[in-house]
PDB file of N, CA and C in Angstrom:
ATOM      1  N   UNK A   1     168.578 106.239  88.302  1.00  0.00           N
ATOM      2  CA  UNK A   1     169.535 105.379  87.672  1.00  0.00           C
ATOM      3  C   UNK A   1     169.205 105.309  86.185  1.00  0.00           C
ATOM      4  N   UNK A   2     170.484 105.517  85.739  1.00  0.00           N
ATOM      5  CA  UNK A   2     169.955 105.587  83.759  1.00  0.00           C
ATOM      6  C   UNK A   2     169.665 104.013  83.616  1.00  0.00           C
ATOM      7  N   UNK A   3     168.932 103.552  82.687  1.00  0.00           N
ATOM      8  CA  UNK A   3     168.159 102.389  81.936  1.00  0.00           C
ATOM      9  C   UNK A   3     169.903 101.729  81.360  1.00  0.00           C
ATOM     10  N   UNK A   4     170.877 102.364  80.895  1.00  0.00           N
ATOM     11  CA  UNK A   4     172.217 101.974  80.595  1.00  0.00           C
ATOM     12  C   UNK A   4     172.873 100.541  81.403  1.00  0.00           C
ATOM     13  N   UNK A   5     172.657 101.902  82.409  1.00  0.00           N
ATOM     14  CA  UNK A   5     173.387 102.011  83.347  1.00  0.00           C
ATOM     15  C   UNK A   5     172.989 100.640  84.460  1.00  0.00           C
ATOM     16  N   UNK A   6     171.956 100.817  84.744  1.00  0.00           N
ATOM     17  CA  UNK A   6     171.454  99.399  85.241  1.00  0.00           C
ATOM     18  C   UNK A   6     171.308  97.791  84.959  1.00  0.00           C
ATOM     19  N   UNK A   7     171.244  98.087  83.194  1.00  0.00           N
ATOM     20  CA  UNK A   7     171.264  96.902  82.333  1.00  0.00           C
ATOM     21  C   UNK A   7     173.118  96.330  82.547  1.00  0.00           C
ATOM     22  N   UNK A   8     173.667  97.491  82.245  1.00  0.00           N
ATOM     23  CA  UNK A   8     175.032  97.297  82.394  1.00  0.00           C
ATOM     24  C   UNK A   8     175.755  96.505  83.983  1.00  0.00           C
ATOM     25  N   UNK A   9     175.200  96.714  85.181  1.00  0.00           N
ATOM     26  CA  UNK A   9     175.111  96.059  86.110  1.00  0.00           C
ATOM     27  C   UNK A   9     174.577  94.790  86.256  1.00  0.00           C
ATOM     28  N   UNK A  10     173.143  94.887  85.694  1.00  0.00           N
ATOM     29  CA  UNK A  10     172.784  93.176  86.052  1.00  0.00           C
ATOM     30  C   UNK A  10     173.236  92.611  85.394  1.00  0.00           C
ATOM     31  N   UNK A  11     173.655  92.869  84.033  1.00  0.00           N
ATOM     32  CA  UNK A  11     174.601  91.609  83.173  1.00  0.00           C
ATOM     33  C   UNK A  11     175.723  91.493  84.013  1.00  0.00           C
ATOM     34  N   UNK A  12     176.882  92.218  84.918  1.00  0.00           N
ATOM     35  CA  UNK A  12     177.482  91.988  85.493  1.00  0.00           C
ATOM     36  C   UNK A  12     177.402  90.969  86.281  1.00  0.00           C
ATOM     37  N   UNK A  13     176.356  91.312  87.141  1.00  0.00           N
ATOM     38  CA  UNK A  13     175.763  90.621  88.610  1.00  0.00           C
ATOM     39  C   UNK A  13     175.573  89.226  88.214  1.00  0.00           C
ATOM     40  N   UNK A  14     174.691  89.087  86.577  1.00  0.00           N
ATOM     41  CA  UNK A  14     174.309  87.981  86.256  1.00  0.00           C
ATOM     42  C   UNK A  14     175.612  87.102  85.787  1.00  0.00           C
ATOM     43  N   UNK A  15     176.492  87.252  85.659  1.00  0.00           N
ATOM     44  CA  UNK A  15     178.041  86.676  85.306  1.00  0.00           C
ATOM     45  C   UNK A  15     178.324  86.282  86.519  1.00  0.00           C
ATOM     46  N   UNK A  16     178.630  87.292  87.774  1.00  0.00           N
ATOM     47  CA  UNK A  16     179.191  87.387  89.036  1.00  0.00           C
ATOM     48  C   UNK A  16     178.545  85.936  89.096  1.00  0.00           C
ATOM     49  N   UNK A  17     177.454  85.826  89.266  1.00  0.00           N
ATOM     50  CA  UNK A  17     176.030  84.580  89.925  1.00  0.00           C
ATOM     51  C   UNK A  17     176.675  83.131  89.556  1.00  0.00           C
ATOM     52  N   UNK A  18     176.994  83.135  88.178  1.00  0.00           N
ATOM     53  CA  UNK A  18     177.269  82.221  87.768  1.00  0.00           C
ATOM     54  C   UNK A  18     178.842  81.477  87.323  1.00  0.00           C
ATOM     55  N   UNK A  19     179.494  82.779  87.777  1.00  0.00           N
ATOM     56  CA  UNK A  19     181.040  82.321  87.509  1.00  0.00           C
ATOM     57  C   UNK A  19     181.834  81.436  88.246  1.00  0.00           C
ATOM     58  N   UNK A  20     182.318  79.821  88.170  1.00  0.00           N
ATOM     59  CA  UNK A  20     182.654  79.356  89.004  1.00  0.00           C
ATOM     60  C   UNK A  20     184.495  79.147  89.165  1.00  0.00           C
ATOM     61  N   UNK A  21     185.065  79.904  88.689  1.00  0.00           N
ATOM     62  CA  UNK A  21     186.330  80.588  88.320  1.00  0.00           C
ATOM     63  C   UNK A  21     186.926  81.543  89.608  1.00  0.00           C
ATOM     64  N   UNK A  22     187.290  81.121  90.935  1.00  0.00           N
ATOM     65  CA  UNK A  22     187.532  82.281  91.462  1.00  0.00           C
ATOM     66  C   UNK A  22     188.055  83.326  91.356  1.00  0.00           C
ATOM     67  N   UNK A  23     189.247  83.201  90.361  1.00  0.00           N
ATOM     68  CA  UNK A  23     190.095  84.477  89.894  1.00  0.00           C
ATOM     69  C   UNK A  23     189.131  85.338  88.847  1.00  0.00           C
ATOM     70  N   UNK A  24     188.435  84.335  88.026  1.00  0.00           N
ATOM     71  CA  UNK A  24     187.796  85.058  87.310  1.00  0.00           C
ATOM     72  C   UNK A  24     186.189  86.096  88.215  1.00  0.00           C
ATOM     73  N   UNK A  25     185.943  85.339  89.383  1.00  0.00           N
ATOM     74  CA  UNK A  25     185.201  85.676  90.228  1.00  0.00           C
ATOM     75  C   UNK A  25     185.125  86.883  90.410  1.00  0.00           C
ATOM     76  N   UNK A  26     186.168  86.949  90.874  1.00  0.00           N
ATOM     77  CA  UNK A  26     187.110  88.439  91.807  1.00  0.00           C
ATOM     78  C   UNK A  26     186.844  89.578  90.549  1.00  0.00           C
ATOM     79  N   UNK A  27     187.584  89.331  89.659  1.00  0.00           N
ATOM     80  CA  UNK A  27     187.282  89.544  88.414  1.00  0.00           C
ATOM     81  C   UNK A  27     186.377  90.778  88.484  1.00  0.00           C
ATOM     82  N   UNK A  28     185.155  89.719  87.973  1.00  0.00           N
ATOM     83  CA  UNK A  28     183.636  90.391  87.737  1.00  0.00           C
ATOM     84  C   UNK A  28     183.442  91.041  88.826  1.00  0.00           C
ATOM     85  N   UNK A  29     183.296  91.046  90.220  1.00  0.00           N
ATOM     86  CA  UNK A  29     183.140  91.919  90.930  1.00  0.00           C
ATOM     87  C   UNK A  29     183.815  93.140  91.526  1.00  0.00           C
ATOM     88  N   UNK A  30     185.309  93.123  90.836  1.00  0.00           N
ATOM     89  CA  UNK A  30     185.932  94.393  90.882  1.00  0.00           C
ATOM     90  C   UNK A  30     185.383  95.045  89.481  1.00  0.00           C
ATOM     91  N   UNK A  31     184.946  94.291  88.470  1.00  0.00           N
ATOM     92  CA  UNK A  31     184.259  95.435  87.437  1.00  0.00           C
ATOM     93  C   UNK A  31     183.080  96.271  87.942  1.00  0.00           C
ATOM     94  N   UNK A  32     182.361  95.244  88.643  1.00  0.00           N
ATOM     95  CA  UNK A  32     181.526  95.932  88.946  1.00  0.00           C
ATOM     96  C   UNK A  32     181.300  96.905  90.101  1.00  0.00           C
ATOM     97  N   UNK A  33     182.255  96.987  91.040  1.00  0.00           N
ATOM     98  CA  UNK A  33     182.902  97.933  91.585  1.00  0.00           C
ATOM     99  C   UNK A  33     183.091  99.429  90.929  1.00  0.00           C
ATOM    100  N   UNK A  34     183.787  98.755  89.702  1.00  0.00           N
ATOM    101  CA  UNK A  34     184.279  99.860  89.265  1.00  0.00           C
ATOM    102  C   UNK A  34     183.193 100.861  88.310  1.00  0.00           C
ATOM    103  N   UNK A  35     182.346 100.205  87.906  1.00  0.00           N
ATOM    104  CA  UNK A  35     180.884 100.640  87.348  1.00  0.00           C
ATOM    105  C   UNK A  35     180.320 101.402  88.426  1.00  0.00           C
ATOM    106  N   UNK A  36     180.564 100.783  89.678  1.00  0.00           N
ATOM    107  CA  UNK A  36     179.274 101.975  90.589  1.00  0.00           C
ATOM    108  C   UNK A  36     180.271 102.895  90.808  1.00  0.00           C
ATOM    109  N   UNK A  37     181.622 102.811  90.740  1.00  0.00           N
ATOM    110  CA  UNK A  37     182.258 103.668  91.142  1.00  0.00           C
ATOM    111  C   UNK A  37     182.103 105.071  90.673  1.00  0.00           C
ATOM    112  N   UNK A  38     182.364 104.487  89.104  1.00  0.00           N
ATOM    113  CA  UNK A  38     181.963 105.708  88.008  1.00  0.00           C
ATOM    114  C   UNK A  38     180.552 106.307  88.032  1.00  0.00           C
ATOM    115  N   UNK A  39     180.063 105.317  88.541  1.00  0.00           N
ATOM    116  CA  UNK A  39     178.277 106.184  87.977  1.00  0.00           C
ATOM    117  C   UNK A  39     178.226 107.594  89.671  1.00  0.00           C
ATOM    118  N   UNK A  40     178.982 106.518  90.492  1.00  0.00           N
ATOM    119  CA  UNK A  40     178.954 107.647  92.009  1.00  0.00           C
ATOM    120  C   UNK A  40     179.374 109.295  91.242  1.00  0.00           C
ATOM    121  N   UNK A  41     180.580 109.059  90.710  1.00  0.00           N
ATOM    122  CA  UNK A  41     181.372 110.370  90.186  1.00  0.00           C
ATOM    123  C   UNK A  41     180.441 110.970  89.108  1.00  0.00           C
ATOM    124  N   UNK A  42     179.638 110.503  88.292  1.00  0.00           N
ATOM    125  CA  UNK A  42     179.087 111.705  87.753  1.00  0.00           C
ATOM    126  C   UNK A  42     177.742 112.066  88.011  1.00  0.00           C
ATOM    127  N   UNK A  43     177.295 113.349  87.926  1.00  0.00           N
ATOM    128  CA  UNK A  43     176.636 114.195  88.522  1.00  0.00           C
ATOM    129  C   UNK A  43     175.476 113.473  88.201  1.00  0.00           C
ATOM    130  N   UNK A  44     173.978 113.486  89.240  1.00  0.00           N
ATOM    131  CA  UNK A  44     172.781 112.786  89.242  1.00  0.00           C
ATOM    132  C   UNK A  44     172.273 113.784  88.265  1.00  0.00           C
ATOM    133  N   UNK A  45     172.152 115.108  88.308  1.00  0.00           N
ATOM    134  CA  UNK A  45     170.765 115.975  87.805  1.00  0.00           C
ATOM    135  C   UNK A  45     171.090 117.191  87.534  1.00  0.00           C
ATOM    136  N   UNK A  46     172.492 117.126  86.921  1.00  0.00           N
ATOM    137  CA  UNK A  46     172.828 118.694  86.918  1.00  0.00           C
ATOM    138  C   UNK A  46     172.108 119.684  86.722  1.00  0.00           C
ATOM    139  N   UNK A  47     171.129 119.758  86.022  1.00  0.00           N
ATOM    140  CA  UNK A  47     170.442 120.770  85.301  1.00  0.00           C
ATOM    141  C   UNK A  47     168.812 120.890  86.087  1.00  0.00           C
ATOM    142  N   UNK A  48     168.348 119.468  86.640  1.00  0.00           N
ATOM    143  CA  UNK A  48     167.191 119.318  86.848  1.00  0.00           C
ATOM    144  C   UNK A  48     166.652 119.776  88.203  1.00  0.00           C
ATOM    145  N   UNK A  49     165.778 120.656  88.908  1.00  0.00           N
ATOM    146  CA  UNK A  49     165.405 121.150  90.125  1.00  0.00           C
ATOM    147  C   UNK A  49     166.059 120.209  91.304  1.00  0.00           C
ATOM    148  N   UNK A  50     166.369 121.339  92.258  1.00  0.00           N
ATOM    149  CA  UNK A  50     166.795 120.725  93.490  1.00  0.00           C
ATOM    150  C   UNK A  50     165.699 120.310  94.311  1.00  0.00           C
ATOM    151  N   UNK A  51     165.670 118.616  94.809  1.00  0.00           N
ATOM    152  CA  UNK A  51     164.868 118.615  95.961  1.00  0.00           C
ATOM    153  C   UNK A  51     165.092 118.936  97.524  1.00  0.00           C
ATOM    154  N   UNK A  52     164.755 119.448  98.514  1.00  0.00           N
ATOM    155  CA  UNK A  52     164.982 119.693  99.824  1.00  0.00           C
ATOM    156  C   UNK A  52     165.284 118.307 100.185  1.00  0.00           C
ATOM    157  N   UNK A  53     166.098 118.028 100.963  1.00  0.00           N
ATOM    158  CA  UNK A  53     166.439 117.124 102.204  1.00  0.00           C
ATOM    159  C   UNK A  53     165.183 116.125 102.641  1.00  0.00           C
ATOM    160  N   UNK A  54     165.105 115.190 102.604  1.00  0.00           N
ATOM    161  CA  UNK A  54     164.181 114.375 102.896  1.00  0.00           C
ATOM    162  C   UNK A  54     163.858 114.451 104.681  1.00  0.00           C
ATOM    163  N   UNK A  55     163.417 114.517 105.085  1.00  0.00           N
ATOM    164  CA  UNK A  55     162.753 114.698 106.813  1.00  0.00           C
ATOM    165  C   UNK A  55     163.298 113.174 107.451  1.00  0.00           C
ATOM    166  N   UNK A  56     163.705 113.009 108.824  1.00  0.00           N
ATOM    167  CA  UNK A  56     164.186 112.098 109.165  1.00  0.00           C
ATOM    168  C   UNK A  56     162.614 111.120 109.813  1.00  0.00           C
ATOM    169  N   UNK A  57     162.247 109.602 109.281  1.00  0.00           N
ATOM    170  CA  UNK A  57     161.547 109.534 109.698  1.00  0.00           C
ATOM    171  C   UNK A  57     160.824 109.441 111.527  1.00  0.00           C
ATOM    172  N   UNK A  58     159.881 109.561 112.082  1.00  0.00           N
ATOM    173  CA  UNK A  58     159.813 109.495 112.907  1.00  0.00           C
ATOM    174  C   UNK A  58     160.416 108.176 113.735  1.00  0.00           C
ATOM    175  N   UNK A  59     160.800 107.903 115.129  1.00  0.00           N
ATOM    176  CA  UNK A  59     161.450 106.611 115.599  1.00  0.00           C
ATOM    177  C   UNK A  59     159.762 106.274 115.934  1.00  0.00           C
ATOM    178  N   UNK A  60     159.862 104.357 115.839  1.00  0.00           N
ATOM    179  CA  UNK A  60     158.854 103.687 116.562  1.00  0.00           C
ATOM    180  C   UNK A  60     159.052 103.264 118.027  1.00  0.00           C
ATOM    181  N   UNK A  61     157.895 103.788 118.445  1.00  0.00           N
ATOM    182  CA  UNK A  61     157.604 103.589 119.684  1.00  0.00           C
ATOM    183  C   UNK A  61     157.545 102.396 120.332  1.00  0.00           C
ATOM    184  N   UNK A  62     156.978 101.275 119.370  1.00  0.00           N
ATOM    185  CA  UNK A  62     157.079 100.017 119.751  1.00  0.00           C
ATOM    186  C   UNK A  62     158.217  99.107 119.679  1.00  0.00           C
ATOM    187  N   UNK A  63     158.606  98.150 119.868  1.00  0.00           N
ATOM    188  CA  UNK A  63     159.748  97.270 120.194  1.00  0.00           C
ATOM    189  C   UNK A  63     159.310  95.523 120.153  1.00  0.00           C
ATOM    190  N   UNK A  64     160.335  95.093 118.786  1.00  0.00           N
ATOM    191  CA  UNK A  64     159.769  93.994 118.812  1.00  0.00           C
ATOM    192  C   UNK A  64     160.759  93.024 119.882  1.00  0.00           C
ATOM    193  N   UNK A  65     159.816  92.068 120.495  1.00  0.00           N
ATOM    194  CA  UNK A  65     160.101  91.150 121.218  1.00  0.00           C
ATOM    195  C   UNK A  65     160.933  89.735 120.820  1.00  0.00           C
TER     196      UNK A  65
END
């Protein structure tokens, strides 16, 4: 996640937290919608080495009660 890009979210989030405006509510959280939306669409690493597929972790055997 770019350093931007994240700052640009929690100021969002931090508005969202405190907005007591419902229209304006709605608001802030369709911006911020629309922020992850955009960051989804552009490319993570174009240029930078591919990593392999991460391994699925093993299941636990145990079971909580």
């Amino acid at each position: 996640m770019r350093g931007k890009t994240k700052e640009r979210w929690k100021e969002i989030c931090e508005r969202a937290v405190v907005e007591q405006d419902p229209d304006r509510f709605v608001a802030t959280i369709q911006e911020l919608l629309q922020e992850l939306e955009d960051e989804e669409e552009q490319p993570r690493n174009p240029t930078g080495p591919q990593q392999p597929p991460s391994e699925k972790p093993a299941k636990l055997s145990w079971q909580v009660a």
